[in-house]
Protein backbone atom coordinates (compact mmCIF):
# COMPACT_ATOMS: atom_id res chain seq x y z
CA UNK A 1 -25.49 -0.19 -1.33
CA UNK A 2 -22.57 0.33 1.55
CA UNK A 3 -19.38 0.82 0.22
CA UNK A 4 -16.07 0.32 2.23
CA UNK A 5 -13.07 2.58 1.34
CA UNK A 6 -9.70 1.90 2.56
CA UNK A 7 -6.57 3.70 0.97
CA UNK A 8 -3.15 3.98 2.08
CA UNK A 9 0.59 3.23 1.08
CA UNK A 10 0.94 -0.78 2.80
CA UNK A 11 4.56 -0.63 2.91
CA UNK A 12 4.51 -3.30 3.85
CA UNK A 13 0.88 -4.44 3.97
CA UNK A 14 0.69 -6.20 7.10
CA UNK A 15 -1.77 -8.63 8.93
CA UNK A 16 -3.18 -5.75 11.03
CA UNK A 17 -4.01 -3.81 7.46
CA UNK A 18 -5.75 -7.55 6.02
CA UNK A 19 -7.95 -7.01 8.97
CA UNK A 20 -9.20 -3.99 8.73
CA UNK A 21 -9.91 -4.83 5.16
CA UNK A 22 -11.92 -7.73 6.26
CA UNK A 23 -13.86 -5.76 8.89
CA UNK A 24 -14.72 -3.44 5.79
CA UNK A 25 -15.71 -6.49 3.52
CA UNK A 26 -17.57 -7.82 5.98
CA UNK A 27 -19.58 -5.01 6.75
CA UNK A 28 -20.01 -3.66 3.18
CA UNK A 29 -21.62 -4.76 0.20
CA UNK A 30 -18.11 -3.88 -1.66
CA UNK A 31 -14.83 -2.34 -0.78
CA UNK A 32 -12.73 0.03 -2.38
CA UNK A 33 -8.60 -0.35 -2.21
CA UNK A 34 -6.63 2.16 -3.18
CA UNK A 35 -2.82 1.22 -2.72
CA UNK A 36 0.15 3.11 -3.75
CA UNK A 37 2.94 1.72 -6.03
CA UNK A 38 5.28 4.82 -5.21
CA UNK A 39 8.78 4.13 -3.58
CA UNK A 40 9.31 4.35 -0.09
CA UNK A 41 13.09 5.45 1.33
CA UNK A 42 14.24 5.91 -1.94
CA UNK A 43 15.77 9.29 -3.86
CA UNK A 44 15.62 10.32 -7.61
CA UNK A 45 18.63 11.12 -9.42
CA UNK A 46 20.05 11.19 -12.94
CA UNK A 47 21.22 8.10 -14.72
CA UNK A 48 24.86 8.29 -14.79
CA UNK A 49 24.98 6.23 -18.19
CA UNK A 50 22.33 8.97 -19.59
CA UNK A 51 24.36 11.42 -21.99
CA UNK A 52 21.58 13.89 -21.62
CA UNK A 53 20.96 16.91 -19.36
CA UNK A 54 17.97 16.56 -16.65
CA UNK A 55 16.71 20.14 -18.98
CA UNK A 56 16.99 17.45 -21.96
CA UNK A 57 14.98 14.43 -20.54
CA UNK A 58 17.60 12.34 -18.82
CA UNK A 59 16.64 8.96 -16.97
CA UNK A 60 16.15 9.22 -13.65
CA UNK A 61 16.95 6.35 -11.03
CA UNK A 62 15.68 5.45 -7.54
CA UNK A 63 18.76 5.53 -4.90
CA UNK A 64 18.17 4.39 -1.10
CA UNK A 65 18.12 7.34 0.99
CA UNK A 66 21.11 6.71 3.81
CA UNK A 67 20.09 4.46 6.79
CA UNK A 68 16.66 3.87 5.50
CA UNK A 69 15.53 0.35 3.58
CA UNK A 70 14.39 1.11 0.24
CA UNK A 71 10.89 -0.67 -0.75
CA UNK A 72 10.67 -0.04 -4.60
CA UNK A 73 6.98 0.32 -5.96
CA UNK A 74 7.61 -2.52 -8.98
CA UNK A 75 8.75 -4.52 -5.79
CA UNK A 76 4.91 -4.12 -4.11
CA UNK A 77 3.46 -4.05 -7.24
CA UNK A 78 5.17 -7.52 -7.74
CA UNK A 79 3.72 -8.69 -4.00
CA UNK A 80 0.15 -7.89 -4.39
CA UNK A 81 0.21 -9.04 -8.17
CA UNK A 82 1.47 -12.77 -7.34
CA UNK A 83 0.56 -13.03 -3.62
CA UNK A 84 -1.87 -10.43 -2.04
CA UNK A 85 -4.26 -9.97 -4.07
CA UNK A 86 -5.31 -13.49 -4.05
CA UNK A 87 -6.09 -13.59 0.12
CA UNK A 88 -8.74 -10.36 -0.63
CA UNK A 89 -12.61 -11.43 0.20
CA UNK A 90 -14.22 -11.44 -3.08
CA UNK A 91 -16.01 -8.19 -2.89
CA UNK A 92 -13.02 -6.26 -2.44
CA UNK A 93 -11.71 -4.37 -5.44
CA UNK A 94 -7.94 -3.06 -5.49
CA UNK A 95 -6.49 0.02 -7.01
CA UNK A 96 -2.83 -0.44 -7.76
CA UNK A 97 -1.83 3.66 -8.18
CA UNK A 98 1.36 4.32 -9.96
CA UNK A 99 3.55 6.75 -8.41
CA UNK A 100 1.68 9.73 -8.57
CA UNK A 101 -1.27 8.49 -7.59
CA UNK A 102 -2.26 9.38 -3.66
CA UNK A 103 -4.43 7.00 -1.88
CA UNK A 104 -6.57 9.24 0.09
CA UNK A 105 -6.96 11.68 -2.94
CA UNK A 106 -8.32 9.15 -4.79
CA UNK A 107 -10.93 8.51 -1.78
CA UNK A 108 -11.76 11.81 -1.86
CA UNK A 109 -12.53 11.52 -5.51
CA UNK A 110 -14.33 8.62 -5.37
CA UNK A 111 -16.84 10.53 -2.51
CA UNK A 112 -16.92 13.53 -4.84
CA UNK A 113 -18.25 11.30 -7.43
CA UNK A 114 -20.71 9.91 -5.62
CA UNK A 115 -21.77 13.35 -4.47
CA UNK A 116 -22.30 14.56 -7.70
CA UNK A 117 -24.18 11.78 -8.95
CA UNK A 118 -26.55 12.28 -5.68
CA UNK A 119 -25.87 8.18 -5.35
CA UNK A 120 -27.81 6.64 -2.40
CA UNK A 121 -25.00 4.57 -1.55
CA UNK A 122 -23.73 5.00 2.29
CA UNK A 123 -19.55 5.25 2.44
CA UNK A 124 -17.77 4.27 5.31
CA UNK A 125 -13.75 4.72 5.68
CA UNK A 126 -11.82 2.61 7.43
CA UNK A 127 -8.15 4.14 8.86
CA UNK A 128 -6.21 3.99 11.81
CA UNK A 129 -7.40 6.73 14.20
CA UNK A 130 -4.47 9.50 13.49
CA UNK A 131 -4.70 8.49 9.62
CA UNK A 132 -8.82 9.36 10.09
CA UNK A 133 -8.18 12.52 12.18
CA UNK A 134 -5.07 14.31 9.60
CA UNK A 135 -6.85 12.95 6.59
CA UNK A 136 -10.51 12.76 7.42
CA UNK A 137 -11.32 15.10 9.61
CA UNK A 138 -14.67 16.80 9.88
CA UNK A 139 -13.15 20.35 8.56
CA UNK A 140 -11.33 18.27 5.55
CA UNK A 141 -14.34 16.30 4.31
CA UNK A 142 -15.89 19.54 4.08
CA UNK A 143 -13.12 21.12 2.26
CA UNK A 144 -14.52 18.79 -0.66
CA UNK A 145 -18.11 17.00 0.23
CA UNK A 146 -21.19 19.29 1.09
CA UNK A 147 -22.22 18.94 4.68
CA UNK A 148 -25.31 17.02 3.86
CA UNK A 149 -23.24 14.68 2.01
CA UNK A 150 -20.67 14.09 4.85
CA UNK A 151 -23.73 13.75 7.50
CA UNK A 152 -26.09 11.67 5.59
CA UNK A 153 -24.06 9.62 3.49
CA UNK A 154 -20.36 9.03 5.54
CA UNK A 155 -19.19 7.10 8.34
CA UNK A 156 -15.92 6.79 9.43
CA UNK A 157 -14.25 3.86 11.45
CA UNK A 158 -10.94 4.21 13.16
CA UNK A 159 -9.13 1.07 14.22
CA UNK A 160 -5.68 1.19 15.84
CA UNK A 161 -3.67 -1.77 15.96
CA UNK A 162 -4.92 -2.95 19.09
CA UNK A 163 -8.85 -3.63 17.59
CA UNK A 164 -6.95 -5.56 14.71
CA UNK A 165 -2.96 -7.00 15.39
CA UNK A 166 -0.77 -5.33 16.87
CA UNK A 167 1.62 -5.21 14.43
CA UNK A 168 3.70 -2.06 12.84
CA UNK A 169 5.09 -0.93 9.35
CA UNK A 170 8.08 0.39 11.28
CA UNK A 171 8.90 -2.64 12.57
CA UNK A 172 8.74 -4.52 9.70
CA UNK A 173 10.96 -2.35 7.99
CA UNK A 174 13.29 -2.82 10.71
CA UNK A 175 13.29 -6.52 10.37
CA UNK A 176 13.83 -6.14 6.51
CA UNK A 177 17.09 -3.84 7.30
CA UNK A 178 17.77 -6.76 9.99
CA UNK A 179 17.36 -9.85 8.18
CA UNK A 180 14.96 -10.70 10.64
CA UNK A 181 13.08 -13.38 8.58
CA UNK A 182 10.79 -14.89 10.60
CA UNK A 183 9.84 -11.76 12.81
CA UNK A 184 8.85 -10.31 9.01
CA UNK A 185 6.76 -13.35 7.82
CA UNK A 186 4.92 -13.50 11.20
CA UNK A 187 3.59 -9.74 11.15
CA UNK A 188 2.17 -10.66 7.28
CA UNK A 189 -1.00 -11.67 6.46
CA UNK A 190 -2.06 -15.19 8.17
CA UNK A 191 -3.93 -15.87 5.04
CA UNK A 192 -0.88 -16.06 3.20
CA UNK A 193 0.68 -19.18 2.42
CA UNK A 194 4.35 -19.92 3.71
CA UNK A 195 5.88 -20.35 0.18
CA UNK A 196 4.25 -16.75 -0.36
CA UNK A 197 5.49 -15.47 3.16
CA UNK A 198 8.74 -16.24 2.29
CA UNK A 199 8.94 -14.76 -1.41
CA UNK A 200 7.34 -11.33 0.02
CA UNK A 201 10.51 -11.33 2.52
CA UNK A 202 12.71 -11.81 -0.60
CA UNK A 203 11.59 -9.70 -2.86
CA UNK A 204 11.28 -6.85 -0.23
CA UNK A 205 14.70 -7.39 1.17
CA UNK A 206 16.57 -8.10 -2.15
CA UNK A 207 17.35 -11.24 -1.45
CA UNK A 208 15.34 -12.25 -4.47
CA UNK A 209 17.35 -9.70 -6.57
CA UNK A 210 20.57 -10.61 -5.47
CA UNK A 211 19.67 -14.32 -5.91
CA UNK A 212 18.91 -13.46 -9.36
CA UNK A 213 21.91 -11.62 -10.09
CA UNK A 214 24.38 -14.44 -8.41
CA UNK A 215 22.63 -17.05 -10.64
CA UNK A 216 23.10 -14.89 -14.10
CA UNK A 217 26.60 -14.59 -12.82
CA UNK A 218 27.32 -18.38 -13.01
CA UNK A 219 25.46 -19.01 -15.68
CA UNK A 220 28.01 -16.07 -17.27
CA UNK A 221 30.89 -17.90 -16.18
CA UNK A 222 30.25 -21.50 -16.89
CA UNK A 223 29.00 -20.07 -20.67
C-alpha cells in the first residue's frame, strides 16, 4: 500500500495546503493528516479571577502576543470540524492534535511504527521544500528510521507554492489583522463553499465572537 503523510500547523489552512493534500490523495492509496490545534500568536498567563497560586494549579489563559493576530486552537478546531474536513478526498484521514501534539513528531512516529512492524507499505511526505529540508532531511530521518528503511521504503515530495497556489499563511494573517475579507476567502480552499468561506473569516477574525457577544448583550438588555 502507498501511504501519503502530510503534517503541519495550517494556520490558516489555505488553498495551496488543499492541494498538496490532493496531490498526496491522488497519488496514494491513503493519506495521513496530522494538524495541530495549538494557538498561534497567543501567550499563557494566570487567570486573574483564579484565587490560586500558578505552584497551586491556577487557570491559565491565552493572551494575544502585541502586534500579532491571535488564531486560538478551539477556533481551528471549530473550522476543520464544521467546514474542512468535509472538502478532504475520501481516503484522507485527519489527525486533529491537541496542543501538545507536534505534527511532524507524530510523522516520525507513524514511520517508526511502520519500521518496526517491517510493513511493506511505501511512505511518501509531502512538505514545502524548506519544511522537507529542516524537518526531513536525510541526517534527521536517520536520527530515527534505519537507513534501509529511509532508502527502500521513503520518498519525499517538496512542493513550494508555485507547483500548487501561490498563496501564503503570512498573508492571510495579515488580511485577518486587516479586515481584508475578500483577499482572506480567496486564498481558502476553492472547494469550500461561500457560506463556509465566510464563517472561516469570522470565526478566525472574531467577528463571530464579537457577534455573539453583541447579541447576548441585547438579549441582556431587552430581558
Amino acid at each position: 500500500m502507498k501511504v501519503g503523510i502530510v503534517a503541519g500547523s495550517f494556520k490558516p489552512y489555505h488553498a495551496g495546503h488543499h492541494a498538496m493534500v490532493e496531490k498526496a490523495a491522488k497519488e496514494n492509496d491513503k493519506v495521513e493528516l496530522f494538524v495541530s490545534l495549538s494557538s498561534r500568536g497567543v501567550r499563557k498567563i494566570k487567570d486573574p479571577s483564579d484565587t490560586r497560586t500558578v505552584k497551586q494549579g491556577a487557570r491559565k489563559i491565552e493572551v494575544p502576543k502585541p502586534g500579532v493576530h491571535p488564531i486560538y486552537g478551539a477556533d481551528m478546531r471549530k473550522v476543520w470540524e464544521d467546514h474542512l474536513r468535509k472538502i478532504l478526498p475520501n481516503n484522507v484521514t485527519l489527525h486533529l492534535l491537541e496542543e501538545g501534539g507536534a505534527p511532524i513528531r507524530k510523522a516520525y512516529e507513524l514511520l517508526q511504527n511502520a519500521a518496526e512492524q517491517d510493513t511493506e507499505d511505501h511512505f511518501t511526505i509531502y512538505s514545502d521544500p524548506v519544511d522537507i529540508e529542516n524537518n526531513y532531511s536525510e541526517a534527521q530521518l536517520l536520527r530515527y528510521l534505519d537507513q534501509d528503511f529511509v532508502l527502500e521504503k521513503l520518498d519525499k515530495v517538496a512542493l513550494d507554492r508555485n507547483e500548487t497556489v501561490p498563496v501564503s499563511g503570512t498573508d492571510m494573517r495579515r488580511h485577518l489583522v486587516d479586515g481584508n475579507e475578500e483577499a482572506f476567502k480567496d486564498m481558502l480552499p476553492f472547494q469550500l463553499s461561500d457560506a463556509s468561506k465566510q464563517a472561516i473569516f469570522d470565526i478566525l477574525s472574531g467577528k463571530a465572537l464579537q457577534e455573539s457577544l453583541l447579541r447576548a448583550f441585547i438579549r441582556t438588555a431587552i430581558d
